[in-house]
PDB file of N, CA and C in Angstrom:
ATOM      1  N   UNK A   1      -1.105 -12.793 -17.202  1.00  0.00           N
ATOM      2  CA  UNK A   1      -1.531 -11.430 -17.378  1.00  0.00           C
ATOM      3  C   UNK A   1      -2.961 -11.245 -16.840  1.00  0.00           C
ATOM      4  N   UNK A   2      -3.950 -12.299 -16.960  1.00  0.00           N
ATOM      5  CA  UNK A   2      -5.080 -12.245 -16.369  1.00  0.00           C
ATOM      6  C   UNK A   2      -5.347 -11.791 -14.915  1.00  0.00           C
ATOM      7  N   UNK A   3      -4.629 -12.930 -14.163  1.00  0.00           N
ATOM      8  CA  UNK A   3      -4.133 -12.926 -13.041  1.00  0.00           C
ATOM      9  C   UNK A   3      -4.022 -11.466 -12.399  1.00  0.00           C
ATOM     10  N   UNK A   4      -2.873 -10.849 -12.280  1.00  0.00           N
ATOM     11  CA  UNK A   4      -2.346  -9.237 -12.695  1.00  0.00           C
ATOM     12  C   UNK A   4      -3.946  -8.417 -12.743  1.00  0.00           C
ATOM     13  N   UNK A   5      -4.505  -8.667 -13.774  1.00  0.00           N
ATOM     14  CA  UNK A   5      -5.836  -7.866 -14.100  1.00  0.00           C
ATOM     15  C   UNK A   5      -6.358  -8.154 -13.146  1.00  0.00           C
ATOM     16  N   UNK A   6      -6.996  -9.222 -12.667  1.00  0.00           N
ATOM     17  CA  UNK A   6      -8.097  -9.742 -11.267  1.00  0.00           C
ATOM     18  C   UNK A   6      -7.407  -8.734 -10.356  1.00  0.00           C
ATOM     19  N   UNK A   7      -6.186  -9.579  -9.888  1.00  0.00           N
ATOM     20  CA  UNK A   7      -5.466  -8.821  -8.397  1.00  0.00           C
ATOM     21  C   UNK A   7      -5.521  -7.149  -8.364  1.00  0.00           C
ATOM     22  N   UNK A   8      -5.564  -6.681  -9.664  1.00  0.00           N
ATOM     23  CA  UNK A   8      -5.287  -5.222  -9.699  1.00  0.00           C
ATOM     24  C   UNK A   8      -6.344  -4.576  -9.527  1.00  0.00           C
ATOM     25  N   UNK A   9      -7.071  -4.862 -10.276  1.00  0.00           N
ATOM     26  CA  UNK A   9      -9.269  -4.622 -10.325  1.00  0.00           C
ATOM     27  C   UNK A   9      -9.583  -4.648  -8.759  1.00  0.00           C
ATOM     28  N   UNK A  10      -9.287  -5.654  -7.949  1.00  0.00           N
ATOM     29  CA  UNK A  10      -9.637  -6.227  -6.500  1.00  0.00           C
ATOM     30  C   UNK A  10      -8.734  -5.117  -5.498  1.00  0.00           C
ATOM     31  N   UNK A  11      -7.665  -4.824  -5.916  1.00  0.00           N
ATOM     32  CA  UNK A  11      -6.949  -4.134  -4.938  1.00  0.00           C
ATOM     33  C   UNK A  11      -6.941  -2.505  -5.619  1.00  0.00           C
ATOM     34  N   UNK A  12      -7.498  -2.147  -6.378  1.00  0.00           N
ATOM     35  CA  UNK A  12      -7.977  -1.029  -6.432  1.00  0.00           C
ATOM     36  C   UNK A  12      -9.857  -0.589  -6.188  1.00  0.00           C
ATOM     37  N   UNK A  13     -10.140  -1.399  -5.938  1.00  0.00           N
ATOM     38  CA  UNK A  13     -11.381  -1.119  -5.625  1.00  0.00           C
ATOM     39  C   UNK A  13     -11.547  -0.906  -4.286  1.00  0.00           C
ATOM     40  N   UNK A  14     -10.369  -2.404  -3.331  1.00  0.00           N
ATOM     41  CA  UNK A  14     -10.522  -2.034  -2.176  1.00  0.00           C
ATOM     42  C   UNK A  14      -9.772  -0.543  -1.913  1.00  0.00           C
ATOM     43  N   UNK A  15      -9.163  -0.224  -2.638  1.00  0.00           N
ATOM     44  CA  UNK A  15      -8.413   1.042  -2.340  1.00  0.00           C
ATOM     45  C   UNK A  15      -9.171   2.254  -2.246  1.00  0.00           C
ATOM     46  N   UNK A  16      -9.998   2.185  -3.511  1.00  0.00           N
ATOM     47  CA  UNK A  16     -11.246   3.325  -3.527  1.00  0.00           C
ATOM     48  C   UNK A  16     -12.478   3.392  -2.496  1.00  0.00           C
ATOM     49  N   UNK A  17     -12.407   2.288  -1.984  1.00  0.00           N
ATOM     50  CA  UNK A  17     -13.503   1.961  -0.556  1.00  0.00           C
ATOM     51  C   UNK A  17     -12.919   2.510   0.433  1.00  0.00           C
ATOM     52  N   UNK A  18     -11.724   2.188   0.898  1.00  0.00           N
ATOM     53  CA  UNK A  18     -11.165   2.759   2.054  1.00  0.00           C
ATOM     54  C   UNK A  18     -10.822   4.593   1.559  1.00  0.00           C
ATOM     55  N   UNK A  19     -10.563   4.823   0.992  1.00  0.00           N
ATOM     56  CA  UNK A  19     -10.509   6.231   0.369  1.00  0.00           C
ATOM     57  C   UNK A  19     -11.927   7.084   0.626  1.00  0.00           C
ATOM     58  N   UNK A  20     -13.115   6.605   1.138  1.00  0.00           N
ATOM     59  CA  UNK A  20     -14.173   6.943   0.916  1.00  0.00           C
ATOM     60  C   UNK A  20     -14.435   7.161   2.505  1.00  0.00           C
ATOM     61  N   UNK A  21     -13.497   6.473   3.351  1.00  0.00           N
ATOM     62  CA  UNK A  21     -13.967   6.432   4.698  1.00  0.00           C
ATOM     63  C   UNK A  21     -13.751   8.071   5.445  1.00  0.00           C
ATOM     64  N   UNK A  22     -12.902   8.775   5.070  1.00  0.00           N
ATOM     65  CA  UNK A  22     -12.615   9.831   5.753  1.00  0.00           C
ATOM     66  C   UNK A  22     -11.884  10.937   5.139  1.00  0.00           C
ATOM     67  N   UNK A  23     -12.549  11.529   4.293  1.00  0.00           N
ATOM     68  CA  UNK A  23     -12.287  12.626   3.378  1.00  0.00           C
ATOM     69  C   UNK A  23     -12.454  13.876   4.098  1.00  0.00           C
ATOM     70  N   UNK A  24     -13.333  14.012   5.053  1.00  0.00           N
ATOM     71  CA  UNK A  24     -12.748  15.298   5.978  1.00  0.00           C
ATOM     72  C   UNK A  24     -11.402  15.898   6.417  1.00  0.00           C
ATOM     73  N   UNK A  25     -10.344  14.827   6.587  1.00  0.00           N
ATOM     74  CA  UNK A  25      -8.975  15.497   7.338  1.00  0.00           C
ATOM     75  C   UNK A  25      -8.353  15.659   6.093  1.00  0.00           C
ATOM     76  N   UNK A  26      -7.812  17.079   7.316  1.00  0.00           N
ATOM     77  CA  UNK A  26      -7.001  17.449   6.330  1.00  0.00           C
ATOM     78  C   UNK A  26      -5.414  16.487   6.193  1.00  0.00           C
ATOM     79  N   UNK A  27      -5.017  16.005   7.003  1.00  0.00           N
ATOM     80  CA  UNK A  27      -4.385  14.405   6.952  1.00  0.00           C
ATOM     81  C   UNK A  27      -4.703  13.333   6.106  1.00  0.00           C
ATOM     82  N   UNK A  28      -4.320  12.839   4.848  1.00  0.00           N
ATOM     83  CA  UNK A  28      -4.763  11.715   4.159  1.00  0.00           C
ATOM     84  C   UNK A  28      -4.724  10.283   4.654  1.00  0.00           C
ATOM     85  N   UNK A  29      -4.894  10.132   6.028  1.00  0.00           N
ATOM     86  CA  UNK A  29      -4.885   8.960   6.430  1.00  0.00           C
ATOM     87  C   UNK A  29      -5.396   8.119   5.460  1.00  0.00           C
ATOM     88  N   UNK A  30      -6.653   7.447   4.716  1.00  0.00           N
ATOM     89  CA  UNK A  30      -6.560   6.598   3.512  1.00  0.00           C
ATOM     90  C   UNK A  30      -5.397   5.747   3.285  1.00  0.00           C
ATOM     91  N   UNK A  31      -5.004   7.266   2.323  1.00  0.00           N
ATOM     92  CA  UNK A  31      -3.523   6.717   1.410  1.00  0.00           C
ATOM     93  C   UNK A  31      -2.645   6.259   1.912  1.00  0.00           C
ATOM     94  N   UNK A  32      -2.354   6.912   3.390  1.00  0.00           N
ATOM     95  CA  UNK A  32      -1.098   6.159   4.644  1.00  0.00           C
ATOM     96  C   UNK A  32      -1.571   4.664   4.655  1.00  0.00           C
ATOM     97  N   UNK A  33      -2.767   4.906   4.948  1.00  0.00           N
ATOM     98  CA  UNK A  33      -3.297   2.963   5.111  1.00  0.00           C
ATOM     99  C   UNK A  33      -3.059   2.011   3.763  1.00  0.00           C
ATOM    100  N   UNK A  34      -3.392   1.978   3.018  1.00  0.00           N
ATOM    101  CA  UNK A  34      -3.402   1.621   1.727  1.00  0.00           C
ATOM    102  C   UNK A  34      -1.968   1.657   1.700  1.00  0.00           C
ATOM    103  N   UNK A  35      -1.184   2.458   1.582  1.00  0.00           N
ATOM    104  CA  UNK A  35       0.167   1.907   0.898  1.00  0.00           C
ATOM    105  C   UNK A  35       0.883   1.350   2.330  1.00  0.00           C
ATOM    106  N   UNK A  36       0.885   1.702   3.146  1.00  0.00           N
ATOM    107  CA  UNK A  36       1.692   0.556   4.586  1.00  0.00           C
ATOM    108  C   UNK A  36       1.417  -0.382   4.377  1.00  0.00           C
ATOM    109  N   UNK A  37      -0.170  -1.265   4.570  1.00  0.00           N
ATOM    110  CA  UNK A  37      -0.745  -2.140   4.184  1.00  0.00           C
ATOM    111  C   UNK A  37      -0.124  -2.930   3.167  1.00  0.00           C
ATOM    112  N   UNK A  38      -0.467  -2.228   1.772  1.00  0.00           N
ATOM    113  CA  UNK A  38      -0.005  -3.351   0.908  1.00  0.00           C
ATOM    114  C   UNK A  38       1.481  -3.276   1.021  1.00  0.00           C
ATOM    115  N   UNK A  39       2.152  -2.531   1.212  1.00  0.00           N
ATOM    116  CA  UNK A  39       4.215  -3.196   1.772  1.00  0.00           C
ATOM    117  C   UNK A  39       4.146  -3.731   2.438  1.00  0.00           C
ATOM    118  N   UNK A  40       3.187  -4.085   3.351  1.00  0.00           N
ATOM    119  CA  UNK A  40       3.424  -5.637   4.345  1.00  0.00           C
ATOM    120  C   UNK A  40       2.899  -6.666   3.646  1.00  0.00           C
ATOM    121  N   UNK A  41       1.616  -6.323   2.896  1.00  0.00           N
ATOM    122  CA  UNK A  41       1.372  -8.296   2.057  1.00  0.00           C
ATOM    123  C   UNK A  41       2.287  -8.196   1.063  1.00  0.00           C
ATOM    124  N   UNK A  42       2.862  -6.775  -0.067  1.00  0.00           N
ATOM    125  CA  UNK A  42       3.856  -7.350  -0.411  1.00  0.00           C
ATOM    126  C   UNK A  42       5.336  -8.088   0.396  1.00  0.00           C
ATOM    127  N   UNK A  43       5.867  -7.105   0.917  1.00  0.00           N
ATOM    128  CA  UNK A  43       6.347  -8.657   1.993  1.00  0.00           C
ATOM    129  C   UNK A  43       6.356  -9.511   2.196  1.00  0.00           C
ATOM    130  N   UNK A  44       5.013 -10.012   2.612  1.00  0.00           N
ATOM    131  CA  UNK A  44       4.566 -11.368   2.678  1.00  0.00           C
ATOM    132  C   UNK A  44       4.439 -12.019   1.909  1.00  0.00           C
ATOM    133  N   UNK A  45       3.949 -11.673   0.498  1.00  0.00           N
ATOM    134  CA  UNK A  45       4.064 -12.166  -0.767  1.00  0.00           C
ATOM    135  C   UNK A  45       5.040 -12.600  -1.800  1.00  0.00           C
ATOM    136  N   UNK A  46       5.816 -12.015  -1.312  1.00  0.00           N
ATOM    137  CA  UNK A  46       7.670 -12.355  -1.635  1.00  0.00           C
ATOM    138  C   UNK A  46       8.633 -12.946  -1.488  1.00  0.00           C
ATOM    139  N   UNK A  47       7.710 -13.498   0.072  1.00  0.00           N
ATOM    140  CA  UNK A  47       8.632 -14.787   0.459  1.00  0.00           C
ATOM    141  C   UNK A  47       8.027 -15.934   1.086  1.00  0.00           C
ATOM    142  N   UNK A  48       7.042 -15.659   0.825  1.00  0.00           N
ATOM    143  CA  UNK A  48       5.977 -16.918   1.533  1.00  0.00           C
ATOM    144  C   UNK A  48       4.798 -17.595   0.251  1.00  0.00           C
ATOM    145  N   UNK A  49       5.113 -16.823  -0.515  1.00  0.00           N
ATOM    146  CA  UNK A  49       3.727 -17.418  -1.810  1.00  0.00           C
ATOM    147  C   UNK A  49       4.478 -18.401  -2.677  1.00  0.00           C
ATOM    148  N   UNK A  50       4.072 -19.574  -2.783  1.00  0.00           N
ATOM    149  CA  UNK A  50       4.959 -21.114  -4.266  1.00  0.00           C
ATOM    150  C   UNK A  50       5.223 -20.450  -5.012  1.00  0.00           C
ATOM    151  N   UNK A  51       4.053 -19.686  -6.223  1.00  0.00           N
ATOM    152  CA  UNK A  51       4.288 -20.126  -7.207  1.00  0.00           C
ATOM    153  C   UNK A  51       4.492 -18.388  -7.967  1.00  0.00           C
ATOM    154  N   UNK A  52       5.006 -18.528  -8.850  1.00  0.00           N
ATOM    155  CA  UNK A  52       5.143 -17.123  -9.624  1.00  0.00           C
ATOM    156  C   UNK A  52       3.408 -16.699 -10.128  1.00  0.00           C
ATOM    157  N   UNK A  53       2.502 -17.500 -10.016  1.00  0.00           N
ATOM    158  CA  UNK A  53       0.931 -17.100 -10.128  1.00  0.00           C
ATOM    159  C   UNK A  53       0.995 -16.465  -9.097  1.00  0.00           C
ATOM    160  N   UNK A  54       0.687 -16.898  -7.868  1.00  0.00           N
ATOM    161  CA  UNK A  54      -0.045 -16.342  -6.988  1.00  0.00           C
ATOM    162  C   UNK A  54       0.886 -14.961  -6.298  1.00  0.00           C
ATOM    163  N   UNK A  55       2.016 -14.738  -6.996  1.00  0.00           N
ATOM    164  CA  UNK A  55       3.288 -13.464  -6.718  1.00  0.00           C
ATOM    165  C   UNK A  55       2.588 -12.444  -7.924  1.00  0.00           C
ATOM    166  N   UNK A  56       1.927 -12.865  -9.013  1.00  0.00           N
ATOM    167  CA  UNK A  56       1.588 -12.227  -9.716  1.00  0.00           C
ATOM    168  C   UNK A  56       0.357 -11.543  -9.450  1.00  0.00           C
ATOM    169  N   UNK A  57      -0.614 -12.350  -8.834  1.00  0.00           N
ATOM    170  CA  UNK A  57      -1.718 -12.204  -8.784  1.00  0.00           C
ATOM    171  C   UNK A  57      -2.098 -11.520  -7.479  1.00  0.00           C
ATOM    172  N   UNK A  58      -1.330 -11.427  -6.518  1.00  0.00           N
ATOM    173  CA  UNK A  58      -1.303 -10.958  -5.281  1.00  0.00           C
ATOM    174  C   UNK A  58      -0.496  -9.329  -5.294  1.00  0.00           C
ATOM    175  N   UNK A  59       1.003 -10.142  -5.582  1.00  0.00           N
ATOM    176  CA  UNK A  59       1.692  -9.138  -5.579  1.00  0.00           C
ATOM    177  C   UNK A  59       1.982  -7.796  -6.769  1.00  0.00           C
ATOM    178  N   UNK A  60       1.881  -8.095  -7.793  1.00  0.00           N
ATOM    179  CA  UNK A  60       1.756  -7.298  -9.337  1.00  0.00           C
ATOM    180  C   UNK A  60       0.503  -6.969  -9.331  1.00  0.00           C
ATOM    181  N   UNK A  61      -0.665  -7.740  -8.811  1.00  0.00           N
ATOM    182  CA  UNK A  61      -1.575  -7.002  -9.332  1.00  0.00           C
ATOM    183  C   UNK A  61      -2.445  -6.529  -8.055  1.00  0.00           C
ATOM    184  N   UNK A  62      -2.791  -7.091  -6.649  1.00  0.00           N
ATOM    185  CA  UNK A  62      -3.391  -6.872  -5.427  1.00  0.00           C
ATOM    186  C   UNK A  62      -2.580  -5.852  -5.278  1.00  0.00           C
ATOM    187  N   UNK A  63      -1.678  -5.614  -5.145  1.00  0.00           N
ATOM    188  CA  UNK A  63      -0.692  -4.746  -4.443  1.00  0.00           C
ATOM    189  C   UNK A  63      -0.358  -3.484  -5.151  1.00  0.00           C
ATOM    190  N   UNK A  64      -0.156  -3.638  -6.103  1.00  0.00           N
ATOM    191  CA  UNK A  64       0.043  -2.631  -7.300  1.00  0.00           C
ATOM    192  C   UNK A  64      -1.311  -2.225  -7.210  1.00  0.00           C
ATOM    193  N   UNK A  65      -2.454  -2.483  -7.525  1.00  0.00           N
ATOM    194  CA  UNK A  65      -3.975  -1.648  -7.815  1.00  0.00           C
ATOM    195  C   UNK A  65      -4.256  -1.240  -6.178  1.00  0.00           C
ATOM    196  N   UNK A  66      -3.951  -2.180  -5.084  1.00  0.00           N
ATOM    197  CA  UNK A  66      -3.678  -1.226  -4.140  1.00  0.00           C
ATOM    198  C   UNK A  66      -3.000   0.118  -3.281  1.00  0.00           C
ATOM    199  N   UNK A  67      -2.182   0.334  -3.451  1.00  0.00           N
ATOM    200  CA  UNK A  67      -1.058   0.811  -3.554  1.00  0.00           C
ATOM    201  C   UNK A  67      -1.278   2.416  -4.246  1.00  0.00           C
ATOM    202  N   UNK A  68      -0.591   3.244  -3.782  1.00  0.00           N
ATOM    203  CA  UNK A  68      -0.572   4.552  -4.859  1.00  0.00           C
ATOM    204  C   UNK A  68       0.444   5.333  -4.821  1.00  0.00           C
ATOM    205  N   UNK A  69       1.735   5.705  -5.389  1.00  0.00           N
ATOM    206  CA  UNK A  69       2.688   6.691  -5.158  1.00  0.00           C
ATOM    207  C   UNK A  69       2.133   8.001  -5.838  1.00  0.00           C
ATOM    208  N   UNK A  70       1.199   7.216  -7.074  1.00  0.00           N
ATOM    209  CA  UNK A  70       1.380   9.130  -7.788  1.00  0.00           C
ATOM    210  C   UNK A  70      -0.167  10.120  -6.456  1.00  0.00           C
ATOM    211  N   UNK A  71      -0.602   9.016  -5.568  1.00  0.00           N
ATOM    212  CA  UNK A  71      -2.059   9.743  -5.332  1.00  0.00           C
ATOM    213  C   UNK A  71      -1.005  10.519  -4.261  1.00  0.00           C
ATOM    214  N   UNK A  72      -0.357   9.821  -3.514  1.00  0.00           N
ATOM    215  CA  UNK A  72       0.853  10.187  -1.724  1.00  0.00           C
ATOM    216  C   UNK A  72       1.749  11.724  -2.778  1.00  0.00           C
ATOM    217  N   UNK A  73       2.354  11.598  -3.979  1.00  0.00           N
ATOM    218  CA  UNK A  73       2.889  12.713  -4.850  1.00  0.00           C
ATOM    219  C   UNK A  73       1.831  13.610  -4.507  1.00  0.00           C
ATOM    220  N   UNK A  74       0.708  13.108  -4.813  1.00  0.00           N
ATOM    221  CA  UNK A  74      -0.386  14.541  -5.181  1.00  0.00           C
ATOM    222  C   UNK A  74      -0.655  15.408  -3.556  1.00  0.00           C
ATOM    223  N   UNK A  75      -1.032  14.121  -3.015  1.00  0.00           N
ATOM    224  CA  UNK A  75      -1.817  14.994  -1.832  1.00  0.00           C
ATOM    225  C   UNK A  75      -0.352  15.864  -0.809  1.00  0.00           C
ATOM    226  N   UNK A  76       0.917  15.217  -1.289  1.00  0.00           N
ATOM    227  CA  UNK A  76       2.277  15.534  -0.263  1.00  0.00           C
ATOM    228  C   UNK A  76       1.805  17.066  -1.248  1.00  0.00           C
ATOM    229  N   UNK A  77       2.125  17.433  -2.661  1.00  0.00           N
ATOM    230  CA  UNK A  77       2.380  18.840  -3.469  1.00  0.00           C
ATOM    231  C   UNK A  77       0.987  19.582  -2.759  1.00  0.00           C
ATOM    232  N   UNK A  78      -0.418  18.965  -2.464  1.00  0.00           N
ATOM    233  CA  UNK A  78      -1.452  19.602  -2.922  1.00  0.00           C
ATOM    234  C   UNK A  78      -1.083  20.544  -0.976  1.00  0.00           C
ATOM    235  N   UNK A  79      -0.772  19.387   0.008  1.00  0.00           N
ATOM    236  CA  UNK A  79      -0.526  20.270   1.219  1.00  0.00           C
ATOM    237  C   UNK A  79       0.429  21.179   0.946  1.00  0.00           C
ATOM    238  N   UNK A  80       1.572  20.985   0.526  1.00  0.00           N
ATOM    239  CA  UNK A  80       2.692  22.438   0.238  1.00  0.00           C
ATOM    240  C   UNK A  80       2.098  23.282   0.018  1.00  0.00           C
ATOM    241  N   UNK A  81       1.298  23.173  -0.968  1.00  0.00           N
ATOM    242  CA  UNK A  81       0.399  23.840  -1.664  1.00  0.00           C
ATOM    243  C   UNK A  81      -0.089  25.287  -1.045  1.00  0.00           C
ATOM    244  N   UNK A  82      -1.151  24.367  -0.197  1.00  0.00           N
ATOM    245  CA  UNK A  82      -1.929  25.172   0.704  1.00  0.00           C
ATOM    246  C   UNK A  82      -1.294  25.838   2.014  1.00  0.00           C
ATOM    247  N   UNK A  83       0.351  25.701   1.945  1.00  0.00           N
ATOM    248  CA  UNK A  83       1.235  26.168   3.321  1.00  0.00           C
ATOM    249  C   UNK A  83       1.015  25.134   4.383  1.00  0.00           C
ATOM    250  N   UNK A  84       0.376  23.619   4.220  1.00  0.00           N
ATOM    251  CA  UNK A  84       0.395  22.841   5.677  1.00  0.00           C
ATOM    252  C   UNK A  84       1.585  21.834   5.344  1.00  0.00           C
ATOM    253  N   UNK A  85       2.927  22.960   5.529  1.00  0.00           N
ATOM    254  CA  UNK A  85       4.270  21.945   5.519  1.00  0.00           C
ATOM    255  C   UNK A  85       4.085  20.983   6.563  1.00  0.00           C
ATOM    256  N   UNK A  86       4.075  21.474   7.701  1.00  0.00           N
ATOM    257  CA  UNK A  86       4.130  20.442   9.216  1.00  0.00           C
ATOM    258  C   UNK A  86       3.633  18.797   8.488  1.00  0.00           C
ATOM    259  N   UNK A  87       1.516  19.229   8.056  1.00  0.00           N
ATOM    260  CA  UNK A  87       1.437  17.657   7.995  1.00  0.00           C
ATOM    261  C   UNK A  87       2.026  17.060   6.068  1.00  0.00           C
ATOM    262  N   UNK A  88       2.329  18.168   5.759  1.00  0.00           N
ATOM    263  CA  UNK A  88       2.969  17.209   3.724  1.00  0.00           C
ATOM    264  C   UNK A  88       4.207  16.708   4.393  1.00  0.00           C
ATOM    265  N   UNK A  89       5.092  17.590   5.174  1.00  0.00           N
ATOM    266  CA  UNK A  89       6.695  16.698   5.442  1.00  0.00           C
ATOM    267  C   UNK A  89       6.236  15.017   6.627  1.00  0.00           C
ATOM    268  N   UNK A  90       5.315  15.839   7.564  1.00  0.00           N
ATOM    269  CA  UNK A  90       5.105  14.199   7.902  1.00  0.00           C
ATOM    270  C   UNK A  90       4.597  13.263   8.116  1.00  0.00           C
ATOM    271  N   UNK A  91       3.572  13.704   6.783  1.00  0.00           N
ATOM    272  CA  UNK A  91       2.814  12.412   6.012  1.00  0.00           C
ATOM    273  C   UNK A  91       3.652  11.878   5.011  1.00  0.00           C
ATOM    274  N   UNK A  92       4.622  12.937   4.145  1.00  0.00           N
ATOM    275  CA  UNK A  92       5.573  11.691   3.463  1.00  0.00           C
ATOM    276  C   UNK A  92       6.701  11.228   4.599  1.00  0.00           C
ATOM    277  N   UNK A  93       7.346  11.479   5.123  1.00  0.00           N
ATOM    278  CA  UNK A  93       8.312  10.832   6.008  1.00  0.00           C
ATOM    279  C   UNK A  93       7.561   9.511   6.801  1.00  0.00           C
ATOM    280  N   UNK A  94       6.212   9.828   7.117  1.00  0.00           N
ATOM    281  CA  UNK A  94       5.718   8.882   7.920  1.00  0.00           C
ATOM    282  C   UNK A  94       5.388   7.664   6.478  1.00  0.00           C
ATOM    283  N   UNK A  95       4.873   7.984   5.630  1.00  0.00           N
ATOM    284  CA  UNK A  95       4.587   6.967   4.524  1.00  0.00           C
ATOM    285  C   UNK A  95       5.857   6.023   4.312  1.00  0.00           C
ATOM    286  N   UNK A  96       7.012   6.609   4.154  1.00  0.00           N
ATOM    287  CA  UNK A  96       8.070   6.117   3.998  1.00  0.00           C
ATOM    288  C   UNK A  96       8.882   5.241   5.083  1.00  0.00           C
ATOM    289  N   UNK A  97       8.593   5.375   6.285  1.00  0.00           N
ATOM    290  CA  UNK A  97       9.558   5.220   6.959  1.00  0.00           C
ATOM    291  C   UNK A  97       8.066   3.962   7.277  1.00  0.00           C
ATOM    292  N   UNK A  98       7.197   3.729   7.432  1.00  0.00           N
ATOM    293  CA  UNK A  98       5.778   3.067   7.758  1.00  0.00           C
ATOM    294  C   UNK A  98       5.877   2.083   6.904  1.00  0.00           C
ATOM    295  N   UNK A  99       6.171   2.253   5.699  1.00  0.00           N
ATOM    296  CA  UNK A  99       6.158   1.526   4.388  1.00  0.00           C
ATOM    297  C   UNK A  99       6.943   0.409   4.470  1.00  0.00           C
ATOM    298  N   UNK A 100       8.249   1.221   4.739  1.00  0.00           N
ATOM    299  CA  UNK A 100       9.724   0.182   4.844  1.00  0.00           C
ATOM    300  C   UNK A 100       9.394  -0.823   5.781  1.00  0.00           C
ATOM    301  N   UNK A 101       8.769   0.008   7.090  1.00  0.00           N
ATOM    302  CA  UNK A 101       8.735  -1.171   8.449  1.00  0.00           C
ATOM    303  C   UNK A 101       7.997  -2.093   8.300  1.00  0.00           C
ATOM    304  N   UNK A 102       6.395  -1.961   7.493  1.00  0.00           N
ATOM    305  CA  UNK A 102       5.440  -2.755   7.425  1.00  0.00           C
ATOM    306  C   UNK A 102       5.952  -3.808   5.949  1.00  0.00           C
ATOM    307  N   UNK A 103       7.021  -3.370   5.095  1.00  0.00           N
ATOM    308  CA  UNK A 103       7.302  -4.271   4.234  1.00  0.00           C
ATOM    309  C   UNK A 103       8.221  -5.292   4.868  1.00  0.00           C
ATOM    310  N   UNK A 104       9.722  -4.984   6.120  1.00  0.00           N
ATOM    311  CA  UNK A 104      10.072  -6.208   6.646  1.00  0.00           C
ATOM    312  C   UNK A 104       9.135  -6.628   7.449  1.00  0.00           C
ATOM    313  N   UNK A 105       8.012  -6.088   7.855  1.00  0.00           N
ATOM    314  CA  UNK A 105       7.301  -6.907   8.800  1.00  0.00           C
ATOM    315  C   UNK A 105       6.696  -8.188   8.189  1.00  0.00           C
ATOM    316  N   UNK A 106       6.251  -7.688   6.937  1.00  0.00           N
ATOM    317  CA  UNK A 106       5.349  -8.428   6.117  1.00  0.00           C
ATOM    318  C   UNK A 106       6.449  -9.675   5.925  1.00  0.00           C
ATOM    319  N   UNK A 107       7.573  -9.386   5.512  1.00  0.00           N
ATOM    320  CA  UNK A 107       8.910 -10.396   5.235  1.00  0.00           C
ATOM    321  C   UNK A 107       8.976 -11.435   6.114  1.00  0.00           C
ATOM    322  N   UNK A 108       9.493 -10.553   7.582  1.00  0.00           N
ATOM    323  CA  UNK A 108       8.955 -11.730   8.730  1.00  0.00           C
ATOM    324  C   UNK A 108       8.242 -12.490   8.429  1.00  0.00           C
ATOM    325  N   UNK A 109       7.106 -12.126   9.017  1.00  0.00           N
ATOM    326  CA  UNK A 109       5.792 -12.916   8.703  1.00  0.00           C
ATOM    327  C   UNK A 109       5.680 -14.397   8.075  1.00  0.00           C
ATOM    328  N   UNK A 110       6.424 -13.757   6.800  1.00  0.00           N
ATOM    329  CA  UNK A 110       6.457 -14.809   5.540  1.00  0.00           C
ATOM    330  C   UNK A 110       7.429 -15.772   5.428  1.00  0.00           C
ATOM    331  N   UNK A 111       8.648 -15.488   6.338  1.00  0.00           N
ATOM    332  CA  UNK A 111       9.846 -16.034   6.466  1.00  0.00           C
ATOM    333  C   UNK A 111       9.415 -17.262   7.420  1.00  0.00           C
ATOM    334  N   UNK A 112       8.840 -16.872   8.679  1.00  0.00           N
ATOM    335  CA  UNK A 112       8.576 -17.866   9.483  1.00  0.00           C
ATOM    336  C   UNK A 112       7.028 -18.574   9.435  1.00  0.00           C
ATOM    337  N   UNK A 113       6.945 -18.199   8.494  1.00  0.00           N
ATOM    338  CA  UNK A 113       6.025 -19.730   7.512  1.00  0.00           C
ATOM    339  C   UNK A 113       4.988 -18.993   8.002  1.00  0.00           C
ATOM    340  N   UNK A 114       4.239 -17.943   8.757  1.00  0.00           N
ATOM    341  CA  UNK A 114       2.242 -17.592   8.832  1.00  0.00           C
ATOM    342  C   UNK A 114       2.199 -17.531   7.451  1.00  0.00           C
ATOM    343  N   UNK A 115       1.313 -18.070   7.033  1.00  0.00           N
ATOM    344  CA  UNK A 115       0.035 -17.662   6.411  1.00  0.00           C
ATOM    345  C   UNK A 115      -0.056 -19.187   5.022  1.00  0.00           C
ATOM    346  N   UNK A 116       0.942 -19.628   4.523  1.00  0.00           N
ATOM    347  CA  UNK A 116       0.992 -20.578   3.327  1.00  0.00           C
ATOM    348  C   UNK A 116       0.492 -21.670   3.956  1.00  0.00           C
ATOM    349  N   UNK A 117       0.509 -21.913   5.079  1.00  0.00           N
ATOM    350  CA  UNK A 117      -0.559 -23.543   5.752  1.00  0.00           C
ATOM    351  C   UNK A 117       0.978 -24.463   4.485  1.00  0.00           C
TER     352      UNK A 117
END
């Protein structure tokens, strides 16, 4: 459970750093980065990490405190919102369809042994 806490603390902080880089567009690029991102180390983390620690500590908690569905919920309602269907339909379609690819990528990755040495 510790574990979980570290990884989550660490991957939400980096989350709030990159969140800080470009708050002008009206595009949430951030949040696109942040959640593609972590579906590829989860990926990678799923099939390339020993031990159920370091799946915990990476993946439950790096990934999870990285990661955001309810922030991608908010900002997809907050564009409807304001009438900019064009970029809410394809910033979620792109999140989704980005997500999936960068999570088998991450799989790859992990399948053919990068990164565990």
């Amino acid at each position: 459970m510790f574990l979980v806490g570290v990884g989550g603390a660490a991957g939400a902080v980096v989350r709030w750093l990159i969140s800080t880089f470009d708050a002008s567009s009206v595009f949430p690029w951030p949040t696109l980065l942040v959640n593609i991102v972590g579906a590829g180390i989860l990926g990678w983390v799923l099939v390339s990490t020993p031990t159920p620690t370091y799946r915990a500590l990476l993946g439950t908690g790096f990934c999870g405190g990285l990661t955001t569905f309810s922030t991608l919920s908010v900002e997809v309602a907050s564009l409807l919102r304001d009438n900019d269907n064009t970029p809410a339909i394809l910033y979620l379609l792109t999140s989704v369809v980005l997500g999936v690819v960068a999570y088998l990528a991450g799989r790859a990755l992990g399948t053919k042994g990068l990164g565990t040495g």
